[in-house]
PDB file of N, CA and C in Angstrom:
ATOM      1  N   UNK A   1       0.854  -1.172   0.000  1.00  0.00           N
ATOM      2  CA  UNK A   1       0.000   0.000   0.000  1.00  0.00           C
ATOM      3  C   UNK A   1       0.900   1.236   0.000  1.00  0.00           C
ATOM      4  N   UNK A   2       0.551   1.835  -0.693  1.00  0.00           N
ATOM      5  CA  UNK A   2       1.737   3.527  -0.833  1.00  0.00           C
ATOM      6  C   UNK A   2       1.027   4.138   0.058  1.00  0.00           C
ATOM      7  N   UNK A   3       1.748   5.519   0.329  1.00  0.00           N
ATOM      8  CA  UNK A   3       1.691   6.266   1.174  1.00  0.00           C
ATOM      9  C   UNK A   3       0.197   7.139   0.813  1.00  0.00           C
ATOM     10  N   UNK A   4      -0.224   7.148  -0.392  1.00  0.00           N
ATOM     11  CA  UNK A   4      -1.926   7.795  -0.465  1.00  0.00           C
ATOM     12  C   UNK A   4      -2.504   6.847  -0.442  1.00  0.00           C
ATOM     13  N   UNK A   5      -2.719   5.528  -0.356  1.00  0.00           N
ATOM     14  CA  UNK A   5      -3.412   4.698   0.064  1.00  0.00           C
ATOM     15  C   UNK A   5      -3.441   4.810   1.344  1.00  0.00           C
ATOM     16  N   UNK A   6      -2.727   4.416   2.141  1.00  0.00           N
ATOM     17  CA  UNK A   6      -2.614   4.851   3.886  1.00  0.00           C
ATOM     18  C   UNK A   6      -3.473   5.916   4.266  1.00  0.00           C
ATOM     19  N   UNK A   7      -2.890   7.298   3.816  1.00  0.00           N
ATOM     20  CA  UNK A   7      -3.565   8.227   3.998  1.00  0.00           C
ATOM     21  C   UNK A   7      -5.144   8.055   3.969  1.00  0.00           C
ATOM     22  N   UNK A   8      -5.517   7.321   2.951  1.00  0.00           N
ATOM     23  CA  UNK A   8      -6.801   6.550   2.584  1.00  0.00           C
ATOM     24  C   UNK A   8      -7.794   5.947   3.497  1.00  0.00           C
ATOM     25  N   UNK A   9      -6.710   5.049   4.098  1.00  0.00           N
ATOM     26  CA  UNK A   9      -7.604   3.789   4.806  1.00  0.00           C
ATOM     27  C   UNK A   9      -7.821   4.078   6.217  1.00  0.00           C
ATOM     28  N   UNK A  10      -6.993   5.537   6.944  1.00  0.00           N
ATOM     29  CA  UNK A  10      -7.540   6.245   7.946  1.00  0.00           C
ATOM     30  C   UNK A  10      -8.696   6.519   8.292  1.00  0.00           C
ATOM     31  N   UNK A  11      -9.594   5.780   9.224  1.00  0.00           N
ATOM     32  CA  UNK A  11     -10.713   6.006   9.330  1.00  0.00           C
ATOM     33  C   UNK A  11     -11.683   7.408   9.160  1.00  0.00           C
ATOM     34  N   UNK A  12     -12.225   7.531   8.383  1.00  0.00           N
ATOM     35  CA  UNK A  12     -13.505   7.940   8.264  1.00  0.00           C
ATOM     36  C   UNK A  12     -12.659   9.778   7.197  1.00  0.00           C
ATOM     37  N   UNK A  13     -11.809   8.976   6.017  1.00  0.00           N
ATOM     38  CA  UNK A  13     -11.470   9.520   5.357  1.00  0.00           C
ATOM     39  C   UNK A  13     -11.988   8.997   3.902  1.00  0.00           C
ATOM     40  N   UNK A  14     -11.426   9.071   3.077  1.00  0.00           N
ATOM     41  CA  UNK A  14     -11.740   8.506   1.612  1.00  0.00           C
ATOM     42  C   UNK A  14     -12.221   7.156   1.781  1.00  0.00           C
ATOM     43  N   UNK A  15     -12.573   7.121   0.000  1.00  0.00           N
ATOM     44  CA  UNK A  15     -13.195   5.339  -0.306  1.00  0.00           C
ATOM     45  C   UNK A  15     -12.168   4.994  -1.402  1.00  0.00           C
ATOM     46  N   UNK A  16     -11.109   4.494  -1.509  1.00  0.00           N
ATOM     47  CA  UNK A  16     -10.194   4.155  -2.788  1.00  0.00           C
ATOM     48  C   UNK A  16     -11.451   3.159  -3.461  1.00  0.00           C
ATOM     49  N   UNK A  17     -11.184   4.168  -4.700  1.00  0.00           N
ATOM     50  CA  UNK A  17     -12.565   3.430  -5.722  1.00  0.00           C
ATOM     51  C   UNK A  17     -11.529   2.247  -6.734  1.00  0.00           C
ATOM     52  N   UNK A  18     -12.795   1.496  -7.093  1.00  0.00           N
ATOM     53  CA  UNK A  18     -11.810   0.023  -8.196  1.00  0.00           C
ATOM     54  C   UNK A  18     -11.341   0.541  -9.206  1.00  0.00           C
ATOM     55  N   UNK A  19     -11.235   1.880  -9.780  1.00  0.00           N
ATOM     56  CA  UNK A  19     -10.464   2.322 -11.040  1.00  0.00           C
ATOM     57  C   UNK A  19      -9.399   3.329 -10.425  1.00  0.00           C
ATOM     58  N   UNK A  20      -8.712   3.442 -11.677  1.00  0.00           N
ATOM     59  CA  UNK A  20      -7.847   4.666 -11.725  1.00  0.00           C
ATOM     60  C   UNK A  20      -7.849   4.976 -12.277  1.00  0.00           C
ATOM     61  N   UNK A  21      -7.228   6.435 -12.457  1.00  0.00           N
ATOM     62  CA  UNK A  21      -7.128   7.931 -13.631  1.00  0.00           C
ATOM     63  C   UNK A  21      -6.305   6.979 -14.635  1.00  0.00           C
ATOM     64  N   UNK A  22      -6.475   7.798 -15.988  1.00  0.00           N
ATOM     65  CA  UNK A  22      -5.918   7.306 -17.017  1.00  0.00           C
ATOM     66  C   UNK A  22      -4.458   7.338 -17.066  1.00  0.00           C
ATOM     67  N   UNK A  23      -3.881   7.840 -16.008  1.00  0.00           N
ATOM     68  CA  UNK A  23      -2.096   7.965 -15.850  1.00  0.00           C
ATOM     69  C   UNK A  23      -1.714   6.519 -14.885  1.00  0.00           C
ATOM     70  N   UNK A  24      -3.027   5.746 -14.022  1.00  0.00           N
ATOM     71  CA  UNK A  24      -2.729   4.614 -13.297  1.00  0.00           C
ATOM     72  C   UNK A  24      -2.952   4.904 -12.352  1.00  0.00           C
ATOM     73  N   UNK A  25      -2.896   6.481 -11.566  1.00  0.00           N
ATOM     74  CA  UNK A  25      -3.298   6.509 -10.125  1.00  0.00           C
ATOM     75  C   UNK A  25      -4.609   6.322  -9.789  1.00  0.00           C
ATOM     76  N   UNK A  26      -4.444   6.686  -8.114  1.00  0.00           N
ATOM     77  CA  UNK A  26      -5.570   5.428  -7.480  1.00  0.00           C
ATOM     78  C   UNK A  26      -6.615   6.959  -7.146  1.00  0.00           C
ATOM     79  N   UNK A  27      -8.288   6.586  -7.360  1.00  0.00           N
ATOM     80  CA  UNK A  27      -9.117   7.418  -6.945  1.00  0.00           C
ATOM     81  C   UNK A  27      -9.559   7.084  -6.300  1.00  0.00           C
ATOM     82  N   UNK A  28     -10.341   8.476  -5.272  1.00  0.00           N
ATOM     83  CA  UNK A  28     -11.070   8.455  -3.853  1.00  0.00           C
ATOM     84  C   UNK A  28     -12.051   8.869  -4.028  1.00  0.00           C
ATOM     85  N   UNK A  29     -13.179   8.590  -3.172  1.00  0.00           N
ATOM     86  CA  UNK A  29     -14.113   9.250  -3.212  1.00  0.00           C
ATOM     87  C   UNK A  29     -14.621   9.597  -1.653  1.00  0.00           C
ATOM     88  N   UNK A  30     -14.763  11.162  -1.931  1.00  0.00           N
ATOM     89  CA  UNK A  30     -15.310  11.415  -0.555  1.00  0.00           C
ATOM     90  C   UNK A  30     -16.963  11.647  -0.464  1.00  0.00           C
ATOM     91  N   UNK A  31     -17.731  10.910   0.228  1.00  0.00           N
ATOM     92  CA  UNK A  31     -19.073  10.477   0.456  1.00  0.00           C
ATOM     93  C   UNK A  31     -20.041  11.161   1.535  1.00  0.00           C
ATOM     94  N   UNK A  32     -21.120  11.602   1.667  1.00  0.00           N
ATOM     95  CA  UNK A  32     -21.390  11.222   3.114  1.00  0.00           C
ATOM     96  C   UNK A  32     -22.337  10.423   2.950  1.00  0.00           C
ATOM     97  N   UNK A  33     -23.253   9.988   2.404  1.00  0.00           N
ATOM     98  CA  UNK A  33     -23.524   8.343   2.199  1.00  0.00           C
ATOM     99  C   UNK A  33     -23.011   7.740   1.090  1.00  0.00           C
ATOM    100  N   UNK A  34     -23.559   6.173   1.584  1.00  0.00           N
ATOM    101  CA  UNK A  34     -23.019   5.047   1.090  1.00  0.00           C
ATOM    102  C   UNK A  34     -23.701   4.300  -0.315  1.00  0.00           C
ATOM    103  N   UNK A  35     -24.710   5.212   0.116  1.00  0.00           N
ATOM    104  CA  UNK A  35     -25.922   4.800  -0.597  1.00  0.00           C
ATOM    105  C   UNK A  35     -26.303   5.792  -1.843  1.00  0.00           C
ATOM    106  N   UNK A  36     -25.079   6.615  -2.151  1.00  0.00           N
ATOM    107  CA  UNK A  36     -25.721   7.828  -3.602  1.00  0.00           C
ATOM    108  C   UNK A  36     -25.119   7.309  -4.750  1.00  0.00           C
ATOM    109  N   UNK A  37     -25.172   7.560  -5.715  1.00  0.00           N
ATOM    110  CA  UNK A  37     -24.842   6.672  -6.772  1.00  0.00           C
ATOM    111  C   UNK A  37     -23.570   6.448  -7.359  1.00  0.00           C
ATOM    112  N   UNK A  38     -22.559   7.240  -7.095  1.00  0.00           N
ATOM    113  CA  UNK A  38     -21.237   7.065  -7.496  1.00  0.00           C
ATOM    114  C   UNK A  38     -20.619   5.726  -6.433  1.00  0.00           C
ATOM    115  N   UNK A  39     -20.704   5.862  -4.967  1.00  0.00           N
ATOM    116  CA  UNK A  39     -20.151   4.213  -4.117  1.00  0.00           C
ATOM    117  C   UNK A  39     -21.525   3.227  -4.636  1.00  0.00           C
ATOM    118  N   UNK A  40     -22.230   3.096  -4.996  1.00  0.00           N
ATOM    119  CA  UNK A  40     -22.862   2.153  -5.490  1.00  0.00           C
ATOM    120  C   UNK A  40     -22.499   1.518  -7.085  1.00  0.00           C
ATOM    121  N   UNK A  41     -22.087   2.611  -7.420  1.00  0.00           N
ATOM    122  CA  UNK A  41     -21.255   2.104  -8.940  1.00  0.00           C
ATOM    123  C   UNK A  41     -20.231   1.705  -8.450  1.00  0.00           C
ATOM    124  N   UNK A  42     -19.408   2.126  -7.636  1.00  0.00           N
ATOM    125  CA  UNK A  42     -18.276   1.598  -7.013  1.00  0.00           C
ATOM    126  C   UNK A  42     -18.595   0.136  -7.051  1.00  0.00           C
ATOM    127  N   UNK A  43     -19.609  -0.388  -5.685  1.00  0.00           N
ATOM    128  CA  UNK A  43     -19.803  -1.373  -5.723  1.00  0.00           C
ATOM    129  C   UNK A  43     -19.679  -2.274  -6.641  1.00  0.00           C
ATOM    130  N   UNK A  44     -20.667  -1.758  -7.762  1.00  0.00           N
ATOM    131  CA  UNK A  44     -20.857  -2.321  -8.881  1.00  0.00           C
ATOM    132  C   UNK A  44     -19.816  -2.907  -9.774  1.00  0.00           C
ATOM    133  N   UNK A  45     -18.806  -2.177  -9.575  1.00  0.00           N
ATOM    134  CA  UNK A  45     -17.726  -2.360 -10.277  1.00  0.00           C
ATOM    135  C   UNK A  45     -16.740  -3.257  -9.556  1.00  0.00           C
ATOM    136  N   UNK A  46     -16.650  -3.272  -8.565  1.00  0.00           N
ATOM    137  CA  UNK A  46     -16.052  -4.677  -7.683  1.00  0.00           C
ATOM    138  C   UNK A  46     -16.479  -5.783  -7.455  1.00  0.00           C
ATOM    139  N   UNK A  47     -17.980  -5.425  -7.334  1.00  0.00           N
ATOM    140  CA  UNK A  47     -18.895  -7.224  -7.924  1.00  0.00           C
ATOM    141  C   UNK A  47     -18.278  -7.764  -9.138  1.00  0.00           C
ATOM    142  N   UNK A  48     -18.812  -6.786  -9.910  1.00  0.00           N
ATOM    143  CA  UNK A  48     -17.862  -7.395 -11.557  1.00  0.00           C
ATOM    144  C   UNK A  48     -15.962  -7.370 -11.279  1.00  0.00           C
ATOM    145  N   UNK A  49     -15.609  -6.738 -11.042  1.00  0.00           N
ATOM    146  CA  UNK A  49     -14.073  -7.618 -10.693  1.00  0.00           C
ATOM    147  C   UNK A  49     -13.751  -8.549 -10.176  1.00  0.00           C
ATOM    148  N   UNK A  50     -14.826  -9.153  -9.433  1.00  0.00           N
ATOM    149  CA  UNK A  50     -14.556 -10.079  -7.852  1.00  0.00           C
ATOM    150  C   UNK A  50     -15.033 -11.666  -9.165  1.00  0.00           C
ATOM    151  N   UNK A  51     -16.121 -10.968  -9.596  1.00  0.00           N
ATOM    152  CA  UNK A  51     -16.997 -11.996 -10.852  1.00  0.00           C
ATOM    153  C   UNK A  51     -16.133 -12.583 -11.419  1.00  0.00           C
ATOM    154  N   UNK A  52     -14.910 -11.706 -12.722  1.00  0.00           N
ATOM    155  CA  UNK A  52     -14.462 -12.088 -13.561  1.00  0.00           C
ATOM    156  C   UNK A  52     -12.755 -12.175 -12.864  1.00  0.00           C
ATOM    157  N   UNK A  53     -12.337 -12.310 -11.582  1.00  0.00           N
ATOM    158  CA  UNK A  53     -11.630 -12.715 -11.128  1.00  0.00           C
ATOM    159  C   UNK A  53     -11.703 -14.153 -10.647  1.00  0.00           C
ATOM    160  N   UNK A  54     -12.973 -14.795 -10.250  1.00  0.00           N
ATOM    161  CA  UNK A  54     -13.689 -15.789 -10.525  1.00  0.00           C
ATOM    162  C   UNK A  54     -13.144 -16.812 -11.976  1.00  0.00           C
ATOM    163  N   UNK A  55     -13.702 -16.189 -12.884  1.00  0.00           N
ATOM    164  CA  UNK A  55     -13.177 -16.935 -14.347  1.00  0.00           C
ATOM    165  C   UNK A  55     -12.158 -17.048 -14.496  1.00  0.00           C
ATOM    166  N   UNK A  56     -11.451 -15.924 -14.192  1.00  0.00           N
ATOM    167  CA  UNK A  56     -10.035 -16.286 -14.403  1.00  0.00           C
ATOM    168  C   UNK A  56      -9.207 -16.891 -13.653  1.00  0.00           C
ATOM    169  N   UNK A  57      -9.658 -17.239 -12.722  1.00  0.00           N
ATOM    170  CA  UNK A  57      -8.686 -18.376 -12.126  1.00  0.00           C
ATOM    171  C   UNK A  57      -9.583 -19.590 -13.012  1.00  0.00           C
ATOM    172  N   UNK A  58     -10.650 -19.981 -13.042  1.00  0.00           N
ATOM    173  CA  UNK A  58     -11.400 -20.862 -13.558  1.00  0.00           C
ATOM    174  C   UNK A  58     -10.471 -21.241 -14.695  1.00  0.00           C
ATOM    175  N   UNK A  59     -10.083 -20.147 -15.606  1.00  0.00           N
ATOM    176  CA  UNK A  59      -9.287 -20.689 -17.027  1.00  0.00           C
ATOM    177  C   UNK A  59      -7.980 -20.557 -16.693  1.00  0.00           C
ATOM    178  N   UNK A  60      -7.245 -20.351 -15.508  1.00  0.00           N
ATOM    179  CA  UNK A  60      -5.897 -20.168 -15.297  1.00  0.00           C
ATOM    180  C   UNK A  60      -5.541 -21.865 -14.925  1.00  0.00           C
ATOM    181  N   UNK A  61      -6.575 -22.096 -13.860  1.00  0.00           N
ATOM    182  CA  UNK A  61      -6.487 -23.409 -13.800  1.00  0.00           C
ATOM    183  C   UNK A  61      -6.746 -24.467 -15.029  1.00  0.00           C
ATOM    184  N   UNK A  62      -7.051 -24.100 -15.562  1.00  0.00           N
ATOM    185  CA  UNK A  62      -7.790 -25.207 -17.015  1.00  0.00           C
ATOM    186  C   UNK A  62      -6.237 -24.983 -17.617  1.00  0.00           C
ATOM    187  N   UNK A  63      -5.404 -23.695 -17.703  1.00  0.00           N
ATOM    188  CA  UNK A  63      -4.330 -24.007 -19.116  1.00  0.00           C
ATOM    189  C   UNK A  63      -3.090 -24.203 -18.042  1.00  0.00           C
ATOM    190  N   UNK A  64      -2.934 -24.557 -16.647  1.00  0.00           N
ATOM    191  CA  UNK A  64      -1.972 -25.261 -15.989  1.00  0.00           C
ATOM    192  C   UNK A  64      -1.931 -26.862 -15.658  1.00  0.00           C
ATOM    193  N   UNK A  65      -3.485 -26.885 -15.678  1.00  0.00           N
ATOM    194  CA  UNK A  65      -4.010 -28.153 -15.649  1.00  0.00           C
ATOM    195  C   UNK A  65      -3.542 -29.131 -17.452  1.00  0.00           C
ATOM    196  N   UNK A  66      -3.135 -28.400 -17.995  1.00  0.00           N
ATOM    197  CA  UNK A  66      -3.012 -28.765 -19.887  1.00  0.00           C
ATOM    198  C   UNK A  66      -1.546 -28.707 -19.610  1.00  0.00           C
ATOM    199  N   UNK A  67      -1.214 -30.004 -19.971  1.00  0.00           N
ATOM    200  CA  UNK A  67       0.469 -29.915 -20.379  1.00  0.00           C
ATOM    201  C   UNK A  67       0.945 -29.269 -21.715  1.00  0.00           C
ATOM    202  N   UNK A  68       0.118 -29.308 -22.500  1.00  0.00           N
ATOM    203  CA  UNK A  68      -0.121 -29.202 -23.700  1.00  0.00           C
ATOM    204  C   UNK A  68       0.108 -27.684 -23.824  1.00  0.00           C
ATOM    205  N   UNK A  69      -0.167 -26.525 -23.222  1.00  0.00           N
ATOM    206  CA  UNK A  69       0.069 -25.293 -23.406  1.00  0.00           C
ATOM    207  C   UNK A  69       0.693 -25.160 -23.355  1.00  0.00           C
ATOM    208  N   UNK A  70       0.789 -24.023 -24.528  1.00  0.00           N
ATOM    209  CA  UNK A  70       1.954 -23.294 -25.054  1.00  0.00           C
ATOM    210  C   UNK A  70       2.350 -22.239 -24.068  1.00  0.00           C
ATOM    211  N   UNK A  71       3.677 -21.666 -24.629  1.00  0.00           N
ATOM    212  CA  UNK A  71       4.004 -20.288 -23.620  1.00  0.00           C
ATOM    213  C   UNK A  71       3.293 -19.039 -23.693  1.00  0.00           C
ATOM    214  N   UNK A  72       2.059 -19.190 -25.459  1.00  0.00           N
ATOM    215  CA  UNK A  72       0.907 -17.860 -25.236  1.00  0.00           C
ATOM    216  C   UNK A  72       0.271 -18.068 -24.428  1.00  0.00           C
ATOM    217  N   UNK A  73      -0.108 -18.986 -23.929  1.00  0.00           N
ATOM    218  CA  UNK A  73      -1.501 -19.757 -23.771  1.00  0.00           C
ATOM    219  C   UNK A  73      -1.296 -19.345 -22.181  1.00  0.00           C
ATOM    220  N   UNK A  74       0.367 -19.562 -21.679  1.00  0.00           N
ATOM    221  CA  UNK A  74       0.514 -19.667 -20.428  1.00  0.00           C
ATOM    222  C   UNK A  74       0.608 -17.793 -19.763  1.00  0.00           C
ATOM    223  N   UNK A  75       1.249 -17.384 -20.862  1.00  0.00           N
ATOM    224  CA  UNK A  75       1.367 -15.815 -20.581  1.00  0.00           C
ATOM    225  C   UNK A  75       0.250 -15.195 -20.477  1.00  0.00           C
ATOM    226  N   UNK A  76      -0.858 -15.772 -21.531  1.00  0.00           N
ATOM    227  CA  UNK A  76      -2.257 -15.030 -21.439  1.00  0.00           C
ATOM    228  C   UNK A  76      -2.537 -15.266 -20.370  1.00  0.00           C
ATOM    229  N   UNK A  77      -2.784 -16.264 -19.731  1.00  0.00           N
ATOM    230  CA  UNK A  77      -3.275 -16.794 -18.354  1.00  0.00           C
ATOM    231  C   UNK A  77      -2.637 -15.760 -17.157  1.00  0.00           C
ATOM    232  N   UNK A  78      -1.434 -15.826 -17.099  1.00  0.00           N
ATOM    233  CA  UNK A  78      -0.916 -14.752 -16.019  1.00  0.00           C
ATOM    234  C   UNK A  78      -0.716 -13.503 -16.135  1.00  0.00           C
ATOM    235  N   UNK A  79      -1.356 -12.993 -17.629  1.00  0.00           N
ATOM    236  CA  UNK A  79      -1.656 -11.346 -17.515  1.00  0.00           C
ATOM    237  C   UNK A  79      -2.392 -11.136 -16.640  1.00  0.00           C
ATOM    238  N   UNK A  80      -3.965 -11.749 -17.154  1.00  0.00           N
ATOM    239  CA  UNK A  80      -5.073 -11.808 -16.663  1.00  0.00           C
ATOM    240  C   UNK A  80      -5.042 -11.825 -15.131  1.00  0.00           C
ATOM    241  N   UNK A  81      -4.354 -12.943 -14.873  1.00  0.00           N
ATOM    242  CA  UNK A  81      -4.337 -13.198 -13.239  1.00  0.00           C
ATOM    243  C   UNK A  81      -3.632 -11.802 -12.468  1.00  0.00           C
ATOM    244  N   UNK A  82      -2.819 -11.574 -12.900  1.00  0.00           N
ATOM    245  CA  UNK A  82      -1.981 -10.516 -12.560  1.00  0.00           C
ATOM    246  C   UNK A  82      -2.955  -9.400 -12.558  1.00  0.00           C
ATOM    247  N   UNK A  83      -3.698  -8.886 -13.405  1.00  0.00           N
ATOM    248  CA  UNK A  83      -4.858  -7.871 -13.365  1.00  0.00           C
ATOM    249  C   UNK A  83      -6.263  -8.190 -12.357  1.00  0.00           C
ATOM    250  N   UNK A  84      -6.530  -9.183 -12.740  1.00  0.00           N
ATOM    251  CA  UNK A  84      -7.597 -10.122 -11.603  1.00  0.00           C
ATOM    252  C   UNK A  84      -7.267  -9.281 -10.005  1.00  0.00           C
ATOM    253  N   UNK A  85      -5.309 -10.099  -9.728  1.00  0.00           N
ATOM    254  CA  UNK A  85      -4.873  -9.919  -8.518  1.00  0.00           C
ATOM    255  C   UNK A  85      -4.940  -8.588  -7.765  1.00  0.00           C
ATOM    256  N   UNK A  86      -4.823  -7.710  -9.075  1.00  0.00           N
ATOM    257  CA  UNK A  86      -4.661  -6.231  -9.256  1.00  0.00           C
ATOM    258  C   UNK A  86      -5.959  -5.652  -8.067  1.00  0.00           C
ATOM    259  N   UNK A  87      -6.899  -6.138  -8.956  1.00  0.00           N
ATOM    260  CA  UNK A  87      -8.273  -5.221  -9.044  1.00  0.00           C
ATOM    261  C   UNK A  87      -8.836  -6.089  -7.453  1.00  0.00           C
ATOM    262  N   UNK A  88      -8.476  -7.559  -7.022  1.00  0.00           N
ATOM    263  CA  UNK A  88      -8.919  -7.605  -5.427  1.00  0.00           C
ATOM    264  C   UNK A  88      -7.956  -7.609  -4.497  1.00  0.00           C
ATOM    265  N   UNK A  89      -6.719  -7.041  -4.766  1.00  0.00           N
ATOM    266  CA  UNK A  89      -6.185  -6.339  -3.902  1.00  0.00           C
ATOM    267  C   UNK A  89      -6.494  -5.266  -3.207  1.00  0.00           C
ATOM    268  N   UNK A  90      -6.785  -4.382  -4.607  1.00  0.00           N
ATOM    269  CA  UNK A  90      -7.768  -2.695  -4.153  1.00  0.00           C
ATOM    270  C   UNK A  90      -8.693  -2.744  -3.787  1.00  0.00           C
ATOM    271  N   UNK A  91      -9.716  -4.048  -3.861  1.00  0.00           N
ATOM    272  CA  UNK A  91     -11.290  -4.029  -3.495  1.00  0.00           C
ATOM    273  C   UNK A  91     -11.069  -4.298  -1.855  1.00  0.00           C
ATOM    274  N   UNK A  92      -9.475  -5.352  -1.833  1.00  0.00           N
ATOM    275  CA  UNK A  92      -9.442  -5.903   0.261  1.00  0.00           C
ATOM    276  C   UNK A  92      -8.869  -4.271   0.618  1.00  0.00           C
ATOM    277  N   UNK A  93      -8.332  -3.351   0.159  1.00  0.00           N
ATOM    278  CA  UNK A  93      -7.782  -2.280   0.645  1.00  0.00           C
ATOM    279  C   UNK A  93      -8.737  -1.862   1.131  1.00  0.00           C
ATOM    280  N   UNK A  94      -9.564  -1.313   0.077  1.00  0.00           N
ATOM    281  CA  UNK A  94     -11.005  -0.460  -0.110  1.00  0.00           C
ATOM    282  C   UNK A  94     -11.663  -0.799   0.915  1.00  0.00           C
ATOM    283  N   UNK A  95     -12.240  -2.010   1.113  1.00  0.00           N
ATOM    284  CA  UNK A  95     -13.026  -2.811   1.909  1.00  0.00           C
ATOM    285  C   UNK A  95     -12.448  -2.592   3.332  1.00  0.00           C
ATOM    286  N   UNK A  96     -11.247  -2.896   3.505  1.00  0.00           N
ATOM    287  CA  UNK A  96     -10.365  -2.882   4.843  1.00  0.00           C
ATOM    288  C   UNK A  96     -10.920  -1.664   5.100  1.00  0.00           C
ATOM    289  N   UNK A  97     -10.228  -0.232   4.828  1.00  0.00           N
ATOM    290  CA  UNK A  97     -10.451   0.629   4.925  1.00  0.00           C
ATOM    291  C   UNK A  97     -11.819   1.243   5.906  1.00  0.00           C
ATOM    292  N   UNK A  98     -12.587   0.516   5.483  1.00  0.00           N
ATOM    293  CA  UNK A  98     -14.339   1.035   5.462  1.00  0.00           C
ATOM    294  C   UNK A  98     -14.614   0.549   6.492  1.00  0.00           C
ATOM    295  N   UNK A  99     -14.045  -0.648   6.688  1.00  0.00           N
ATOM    296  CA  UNK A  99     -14.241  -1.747   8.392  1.00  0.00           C
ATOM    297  C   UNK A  99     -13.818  -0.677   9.011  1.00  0.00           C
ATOM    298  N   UNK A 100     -12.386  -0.557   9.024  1.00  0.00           N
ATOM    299  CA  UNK A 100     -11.765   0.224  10.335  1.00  0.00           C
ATOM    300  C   UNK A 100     -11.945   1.495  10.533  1.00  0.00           C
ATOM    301  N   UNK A 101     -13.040   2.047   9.453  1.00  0.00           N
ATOM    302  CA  UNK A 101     -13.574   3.180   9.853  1.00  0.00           C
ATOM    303  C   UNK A 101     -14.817   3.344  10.303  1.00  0.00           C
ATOM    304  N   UNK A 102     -15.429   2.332  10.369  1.00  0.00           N
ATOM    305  CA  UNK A 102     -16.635   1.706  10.780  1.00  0.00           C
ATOM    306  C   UNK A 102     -16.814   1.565  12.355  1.00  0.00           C
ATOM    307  N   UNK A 103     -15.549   0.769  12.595  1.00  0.00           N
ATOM    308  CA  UNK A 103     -15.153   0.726  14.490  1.00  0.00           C
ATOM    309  C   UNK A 103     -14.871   2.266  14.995  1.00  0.00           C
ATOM    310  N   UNK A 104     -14.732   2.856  14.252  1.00  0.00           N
ATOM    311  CA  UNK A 104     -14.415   4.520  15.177  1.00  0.00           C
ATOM    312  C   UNK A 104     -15.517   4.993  15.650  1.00  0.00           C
TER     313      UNK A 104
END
């Protein structure tokens, strides 16, 4: 976690949302409910990461499980995973975050 993530996960500060700006950095959103429509797209958008992080282990396992694959076959597999890993890393940050600001 970098140092604006931290800053982040300080209770009852930002929400590190599942995207980032088009340069790669990480966005926040400051709320006072949970319930208006930008953290609900949030949501939305980590269901579907959590979903298709799901599949992709599903087919990561299928082309390790294949002796038979090639080194595309094997690289495609661990982009994916690698992005998968990406996107629920930030969702346990995100999530963390919200707990321990929850106990304050």
């Amino acid at each position: 976690m970098n140092n604006a993530e931290k800053r982040a996960a300080a209770p009852g500060t930002l929400r590190l949302l599942p995207w980032t700006t088009p340069e790669g950095k990480p966005c926040y959103l400051s709320a006072d409910s949970d319930h208006s429509r930008l953290p609900l797209l949030a949501d939305d958008v980590e269901a579907g990461q959590l979903d298709s992080a799901q599949q992709v282990l599903g087919g990561a396992r299928a082309v390790l499980a294949d002796p038979g694959a090639g080194e595309q076959a094997l690289r495609f597999a661990l982009v994916r995973a690698v992005e998968s890993l990406t996107d629920a890393l930030r969702i346990a940050a995100s999530r963390g975050a919200r707990l321990c600001a929850g106990e304050s």
